[in-house]
Protein backbone atom coordinates (compact mmCIF):
# COMPACT_ATOMS: atom_id res chain seq x y z
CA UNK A 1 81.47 92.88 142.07
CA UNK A 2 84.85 94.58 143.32
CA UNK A 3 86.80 91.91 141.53
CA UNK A 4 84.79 92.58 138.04
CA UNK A 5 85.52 95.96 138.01
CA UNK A 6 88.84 95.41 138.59
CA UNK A 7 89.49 93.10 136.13
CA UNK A 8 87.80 95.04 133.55
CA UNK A 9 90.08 97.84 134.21
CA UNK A 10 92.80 95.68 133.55
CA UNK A 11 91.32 93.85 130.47
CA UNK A 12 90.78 97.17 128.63
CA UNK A 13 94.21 98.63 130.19
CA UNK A 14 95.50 95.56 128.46
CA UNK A 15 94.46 96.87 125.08
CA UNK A 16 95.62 100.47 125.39
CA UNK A 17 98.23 102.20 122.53
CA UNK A 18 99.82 105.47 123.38
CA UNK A 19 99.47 106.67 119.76
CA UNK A 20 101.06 109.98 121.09
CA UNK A 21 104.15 112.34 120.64
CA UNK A 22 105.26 111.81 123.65
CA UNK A 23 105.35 108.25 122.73
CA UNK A 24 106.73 108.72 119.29
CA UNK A 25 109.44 111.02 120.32
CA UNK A 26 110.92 108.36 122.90
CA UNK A 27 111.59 105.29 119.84
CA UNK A 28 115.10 105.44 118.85
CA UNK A 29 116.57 103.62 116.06
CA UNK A 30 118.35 100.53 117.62
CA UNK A 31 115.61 99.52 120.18
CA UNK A 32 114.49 95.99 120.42
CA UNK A 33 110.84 94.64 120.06
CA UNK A 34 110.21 95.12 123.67
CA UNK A 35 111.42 98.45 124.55
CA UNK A 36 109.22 99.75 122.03
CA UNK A 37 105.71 97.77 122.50
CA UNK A 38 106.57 99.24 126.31
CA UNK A 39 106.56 102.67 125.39
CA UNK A 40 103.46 102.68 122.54
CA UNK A 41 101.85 99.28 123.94
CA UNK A 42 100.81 95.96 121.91
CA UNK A 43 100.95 97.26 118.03
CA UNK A 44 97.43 97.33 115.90
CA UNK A 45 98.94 94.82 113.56
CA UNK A 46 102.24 93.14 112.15
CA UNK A 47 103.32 91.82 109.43
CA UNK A 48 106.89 89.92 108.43
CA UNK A 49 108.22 90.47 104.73
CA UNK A 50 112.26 89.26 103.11
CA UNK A 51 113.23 89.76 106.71
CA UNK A 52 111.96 92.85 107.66
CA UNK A 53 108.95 93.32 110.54
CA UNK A 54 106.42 96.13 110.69
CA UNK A 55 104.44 96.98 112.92
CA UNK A 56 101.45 99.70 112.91
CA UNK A 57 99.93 101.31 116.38
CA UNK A 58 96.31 103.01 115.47
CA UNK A 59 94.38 105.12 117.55
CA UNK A 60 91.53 107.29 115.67
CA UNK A 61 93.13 108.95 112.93
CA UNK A 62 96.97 108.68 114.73
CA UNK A 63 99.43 106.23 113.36
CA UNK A 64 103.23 104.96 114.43
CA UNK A 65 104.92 102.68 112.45
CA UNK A 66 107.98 100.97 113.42
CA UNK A 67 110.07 98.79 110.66
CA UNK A 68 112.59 96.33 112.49
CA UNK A 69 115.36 93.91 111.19
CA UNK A 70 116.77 91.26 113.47
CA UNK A 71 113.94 92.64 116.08
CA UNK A 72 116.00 95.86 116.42
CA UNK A 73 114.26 99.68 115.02
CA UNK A 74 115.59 101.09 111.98
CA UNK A 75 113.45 103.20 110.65
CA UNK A 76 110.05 104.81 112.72
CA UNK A 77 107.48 107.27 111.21
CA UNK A 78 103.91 108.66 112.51
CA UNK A 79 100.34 110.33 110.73
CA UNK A 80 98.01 112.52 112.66
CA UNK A 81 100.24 113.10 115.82
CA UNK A 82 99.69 116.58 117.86
């Protein structure tokens, strides 16, 4: 029983976004793929177009996206943060 709870915990910690301004306020311009999914988490969705990534982190009415070319940030905006 100990070991189900525990990995349920982890399943759903698995899942979590930090759709926050903490969060937001920490992406920089420049930062690679992996710095940022470790600050906001595993992004909502993704999609690739002429080059250019962008990903979307969604929690409730909160939104970060992140634009990236040649997996680095260049340009980062947010909806609904407090």
């Amino acid at each position: 029983m100990k070991t189900l709870m525990v990995m349920a915990v982890l399943v759903m910690a698995a899942g979590c976004t930090h759709v926050n301004q903490d969060a937001f306020q920490q992406l920089d311009v420049g930062m690679n793929i992996e710095k940022v999914e470790g600050i906001l988490g595993k992004p909502s969705s993704c999609s690739n177009e002429l080059g250019n990534r962008e990903c979307v982190w969604l929690d409730g009415g909160r939104e970060i996206r992140v634009s990236y070319i040649d997996n680095k940030v260049v340009v980062f905006s947010a909806n609904g943060l407090q």
